[in-house]
Protein backbone atom coordinates (compact mmCIF):
# COMPACT_ATOMS: atom_id res chain seq x y z
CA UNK A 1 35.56 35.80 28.60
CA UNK A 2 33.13 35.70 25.63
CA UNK A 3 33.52 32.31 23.39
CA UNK A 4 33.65 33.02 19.05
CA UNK A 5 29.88 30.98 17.03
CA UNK A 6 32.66 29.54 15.85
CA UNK A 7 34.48 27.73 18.58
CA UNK A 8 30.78 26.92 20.19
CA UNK A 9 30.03 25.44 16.44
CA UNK A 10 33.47 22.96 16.54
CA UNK A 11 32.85 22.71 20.43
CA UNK A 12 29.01 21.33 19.20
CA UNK A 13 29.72 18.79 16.29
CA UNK A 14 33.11 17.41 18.57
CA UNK A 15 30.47 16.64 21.14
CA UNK A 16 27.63 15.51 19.07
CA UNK A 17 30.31 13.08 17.11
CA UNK A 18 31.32 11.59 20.15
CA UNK A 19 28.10 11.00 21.68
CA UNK A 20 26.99 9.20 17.59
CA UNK A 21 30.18 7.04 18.36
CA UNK A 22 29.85 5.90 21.14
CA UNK A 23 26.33 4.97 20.84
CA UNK A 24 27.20 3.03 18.34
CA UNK A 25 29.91 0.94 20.61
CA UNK A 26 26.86 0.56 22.82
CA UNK A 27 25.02 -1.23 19.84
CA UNK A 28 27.98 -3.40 19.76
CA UNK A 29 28.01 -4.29 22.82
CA UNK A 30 24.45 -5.13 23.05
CA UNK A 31 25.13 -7.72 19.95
CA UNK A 32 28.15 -9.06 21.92
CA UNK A 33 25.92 -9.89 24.68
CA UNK A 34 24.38 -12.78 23.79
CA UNK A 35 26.95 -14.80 22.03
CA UNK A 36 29.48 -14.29 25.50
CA UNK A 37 26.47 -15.47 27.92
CA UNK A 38 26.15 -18.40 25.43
CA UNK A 39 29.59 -19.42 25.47
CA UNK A 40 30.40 -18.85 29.33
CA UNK A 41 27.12 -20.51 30.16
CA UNK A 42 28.33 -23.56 28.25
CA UNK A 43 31.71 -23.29 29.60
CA UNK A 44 30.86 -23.57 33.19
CA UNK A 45 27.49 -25.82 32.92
CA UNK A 46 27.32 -27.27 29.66
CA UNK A 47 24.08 -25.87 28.82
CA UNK A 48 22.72 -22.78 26.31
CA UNK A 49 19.78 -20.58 26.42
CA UNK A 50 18.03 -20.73 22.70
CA UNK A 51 16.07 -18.19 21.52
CA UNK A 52 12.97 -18.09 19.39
CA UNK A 53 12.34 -21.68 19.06
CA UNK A 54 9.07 -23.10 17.52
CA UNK A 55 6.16 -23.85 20.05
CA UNK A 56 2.91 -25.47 19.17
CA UNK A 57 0.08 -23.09 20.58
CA UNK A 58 -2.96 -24.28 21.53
CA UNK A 59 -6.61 -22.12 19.94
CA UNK A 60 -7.50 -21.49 23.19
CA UNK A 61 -4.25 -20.46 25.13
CA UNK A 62 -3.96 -16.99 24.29
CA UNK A 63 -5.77 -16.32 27.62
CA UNK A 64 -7.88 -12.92 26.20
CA UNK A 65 -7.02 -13.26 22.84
CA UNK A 66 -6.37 -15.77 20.13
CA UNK A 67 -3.88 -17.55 18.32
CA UNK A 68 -3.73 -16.72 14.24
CA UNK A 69 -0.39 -18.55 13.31
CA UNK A 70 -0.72 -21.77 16.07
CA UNK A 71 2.87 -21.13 16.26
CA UNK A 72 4.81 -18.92 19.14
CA UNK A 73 8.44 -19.06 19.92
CA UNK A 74 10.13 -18.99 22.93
CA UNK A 75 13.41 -19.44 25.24
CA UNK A 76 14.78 -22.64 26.13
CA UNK A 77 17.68 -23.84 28.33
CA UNK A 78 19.29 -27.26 27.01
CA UNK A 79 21.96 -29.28 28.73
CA UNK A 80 24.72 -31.45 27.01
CA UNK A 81 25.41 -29.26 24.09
CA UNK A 82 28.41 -30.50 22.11
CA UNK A 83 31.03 -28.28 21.18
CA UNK A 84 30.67 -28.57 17.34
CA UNK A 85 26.88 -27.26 17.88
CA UNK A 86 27.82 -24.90 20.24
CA UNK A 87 30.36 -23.67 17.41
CA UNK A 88 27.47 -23.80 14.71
CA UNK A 89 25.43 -21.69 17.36
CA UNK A 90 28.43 -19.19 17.82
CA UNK A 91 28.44 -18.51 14.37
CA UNK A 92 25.49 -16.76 13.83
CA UNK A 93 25.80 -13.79 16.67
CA UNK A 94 29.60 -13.49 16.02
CA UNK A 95 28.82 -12.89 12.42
CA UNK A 96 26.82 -10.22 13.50
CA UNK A 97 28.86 -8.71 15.58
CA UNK A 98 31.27 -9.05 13.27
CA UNK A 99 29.22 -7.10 10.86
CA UNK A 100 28.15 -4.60 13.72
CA UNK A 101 32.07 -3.59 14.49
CA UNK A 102 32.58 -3.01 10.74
CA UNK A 103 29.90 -0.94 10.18
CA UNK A 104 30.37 1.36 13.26
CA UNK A 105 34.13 1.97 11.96
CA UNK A 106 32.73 2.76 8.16
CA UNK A 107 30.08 4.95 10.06
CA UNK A 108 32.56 6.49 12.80
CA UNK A 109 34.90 7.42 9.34
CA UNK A 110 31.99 8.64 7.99
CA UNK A 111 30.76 10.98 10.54
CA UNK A 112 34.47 12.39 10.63
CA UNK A 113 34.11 13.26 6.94
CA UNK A 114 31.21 15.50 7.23
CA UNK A 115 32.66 17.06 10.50
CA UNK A 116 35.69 18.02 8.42
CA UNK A 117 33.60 19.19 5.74
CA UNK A 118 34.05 16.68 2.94
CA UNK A 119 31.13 14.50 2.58
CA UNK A 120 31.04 13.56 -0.59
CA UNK A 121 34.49 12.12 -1.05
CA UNK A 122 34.30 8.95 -2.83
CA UNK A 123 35.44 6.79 0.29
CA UNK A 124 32.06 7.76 2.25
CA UNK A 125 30.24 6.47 -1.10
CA UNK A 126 31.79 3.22 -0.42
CA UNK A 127 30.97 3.34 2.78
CA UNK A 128 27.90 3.57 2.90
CA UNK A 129 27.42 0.85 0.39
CA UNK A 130 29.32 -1.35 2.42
CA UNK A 131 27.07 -0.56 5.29
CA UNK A 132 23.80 -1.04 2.73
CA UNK A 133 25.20 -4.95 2.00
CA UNK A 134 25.93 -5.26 5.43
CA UNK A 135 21.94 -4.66 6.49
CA UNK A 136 20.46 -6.43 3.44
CA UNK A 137 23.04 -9.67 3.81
CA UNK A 138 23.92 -10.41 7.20
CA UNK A 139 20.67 -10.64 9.18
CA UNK A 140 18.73 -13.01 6.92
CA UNK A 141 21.87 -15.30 6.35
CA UNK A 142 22.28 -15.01 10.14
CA UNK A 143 18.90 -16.09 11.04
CA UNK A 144 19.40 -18.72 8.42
CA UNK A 145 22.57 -20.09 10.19
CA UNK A 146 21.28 -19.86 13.69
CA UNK A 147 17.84 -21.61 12.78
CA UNK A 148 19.58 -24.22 11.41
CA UNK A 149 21.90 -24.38 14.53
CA UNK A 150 19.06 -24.27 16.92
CA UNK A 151 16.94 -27.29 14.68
CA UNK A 152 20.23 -29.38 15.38
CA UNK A 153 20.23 -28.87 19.21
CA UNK A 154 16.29 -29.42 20.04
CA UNK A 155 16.26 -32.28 17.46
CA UNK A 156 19.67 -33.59 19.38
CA UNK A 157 17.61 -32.92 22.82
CA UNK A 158 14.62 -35.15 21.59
CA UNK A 159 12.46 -32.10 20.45
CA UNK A 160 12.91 -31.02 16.81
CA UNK A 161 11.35 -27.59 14.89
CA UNK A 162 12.59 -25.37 12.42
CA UNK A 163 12.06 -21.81 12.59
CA UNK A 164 13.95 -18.79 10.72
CA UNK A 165 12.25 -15.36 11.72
CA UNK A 166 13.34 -12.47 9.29
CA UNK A 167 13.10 -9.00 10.12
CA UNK A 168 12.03 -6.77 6.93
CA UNK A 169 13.60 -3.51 8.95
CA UNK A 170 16.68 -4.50 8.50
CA UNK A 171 15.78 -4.31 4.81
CA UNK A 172 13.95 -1.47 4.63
CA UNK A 173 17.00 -0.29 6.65
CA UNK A 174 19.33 -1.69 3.97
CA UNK A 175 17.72 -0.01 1.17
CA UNK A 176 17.33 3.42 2.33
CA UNK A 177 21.14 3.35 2.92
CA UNK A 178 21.58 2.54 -0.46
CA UNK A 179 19.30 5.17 -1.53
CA UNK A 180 21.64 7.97 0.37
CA UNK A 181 24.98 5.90 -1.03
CA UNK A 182 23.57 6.62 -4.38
CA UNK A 183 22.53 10.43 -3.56
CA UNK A 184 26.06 10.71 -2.03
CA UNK A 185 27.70 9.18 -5.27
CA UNK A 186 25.44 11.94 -7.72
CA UNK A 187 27.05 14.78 -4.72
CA UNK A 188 30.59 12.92 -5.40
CA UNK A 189 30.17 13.80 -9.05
CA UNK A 190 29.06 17.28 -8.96
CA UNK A 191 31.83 17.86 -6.16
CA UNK A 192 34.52 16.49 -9.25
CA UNK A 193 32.68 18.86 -11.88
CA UNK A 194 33.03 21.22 -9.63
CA UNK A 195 36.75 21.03 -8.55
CA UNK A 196 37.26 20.81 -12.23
CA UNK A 197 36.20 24.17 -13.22
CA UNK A 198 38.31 25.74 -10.50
């Protein structure tokens, strides 16, 4: 029994929209990873893992090369964490994953669209400016809110720096979504012109 292009063509995007979406659950996950270690670890021991926090470098120990900034971060475990800045710490990555759950619905709804052969309906327009805001607001204001979060806990543990690391990808990212969100919107148009004349 012989299969239609067709029914190999449905049988291909079904497939190919399944494996999109649930790569992007997998990308959710990974963000929820972090904030759940944090908050069992502090559960049963009382202590948190920090990330990226400030070290003073000295010139000489890069080992074979050298130091430029003076400045490297690193991971730190530090007991007798309070709750309120274990909530302050919390906020950050649940924010994010937050954000990382809404855009992988906008983006599963999205990918339906164009497997059902409307792309350019309005709705995937605001989508994808939703997603856009999403990667040009929530990682620096993240960042913001855990540096902040992490200064309070070293400076509580007798050891204070301030460091907030921004990632331009994210806003590079953010832009080029835009970008399509816009060419999307000018296809949204011509669709309406379009239907119009028919």
């Amino acid at each position: 029994m012989t299969t239609t292009p067709h029914r190999d063509r449905l049988r291909f995007d079904r497939a190919d929209r399944w494996v999109t979406i649930v790569l992007l659950w997998l990308v959710v996950g990974a963000a929820a990873a972090y904030p759940l270690f944090v908050a069992l670890d502090w559960a049963l021991r009382r202590q948190v893992t920090l990330t990226g926090v400030p070290v003073e470098v000295d010139p000489g120990a890069a080992g074979a090369g050298q130091v430029v900034s003076g400045v490297a971060d690193a991971h730190v475990l530090v007991g007798g964490v309070s709750a309120a800045h274990l909530a302050l710490l919390l906020l950050a990555p649940v924010l994010t994953v937050a954000a990382a759950v809404w855009g992988a619905v906008l983006l599963s709804r999205f990918l339906q669209d164009l497997a059902a052969g409307t792309p350019f309906a309005r709705a995937n327009v605001r989508r994808l400016r939703v997603i856009a805001l999403l990667l040009l607001l929530v990682p620096p204001v993240a960042g913001a809110v855990y540096g902040a979060a992490r200064a309070l806990i070293m400076d509580q543990a007798g050891a204070p720096g301030f460091l907030v690391t921004v990632t331009p990808a994210w806003l590079v990212a953010g832009l080029l979504v835009a970008a399509v969100a816009q060419a999307f919107a000018a296809g949204a148009r011509l669709q309406d012109d379009v239907d119009g004349l028919v």
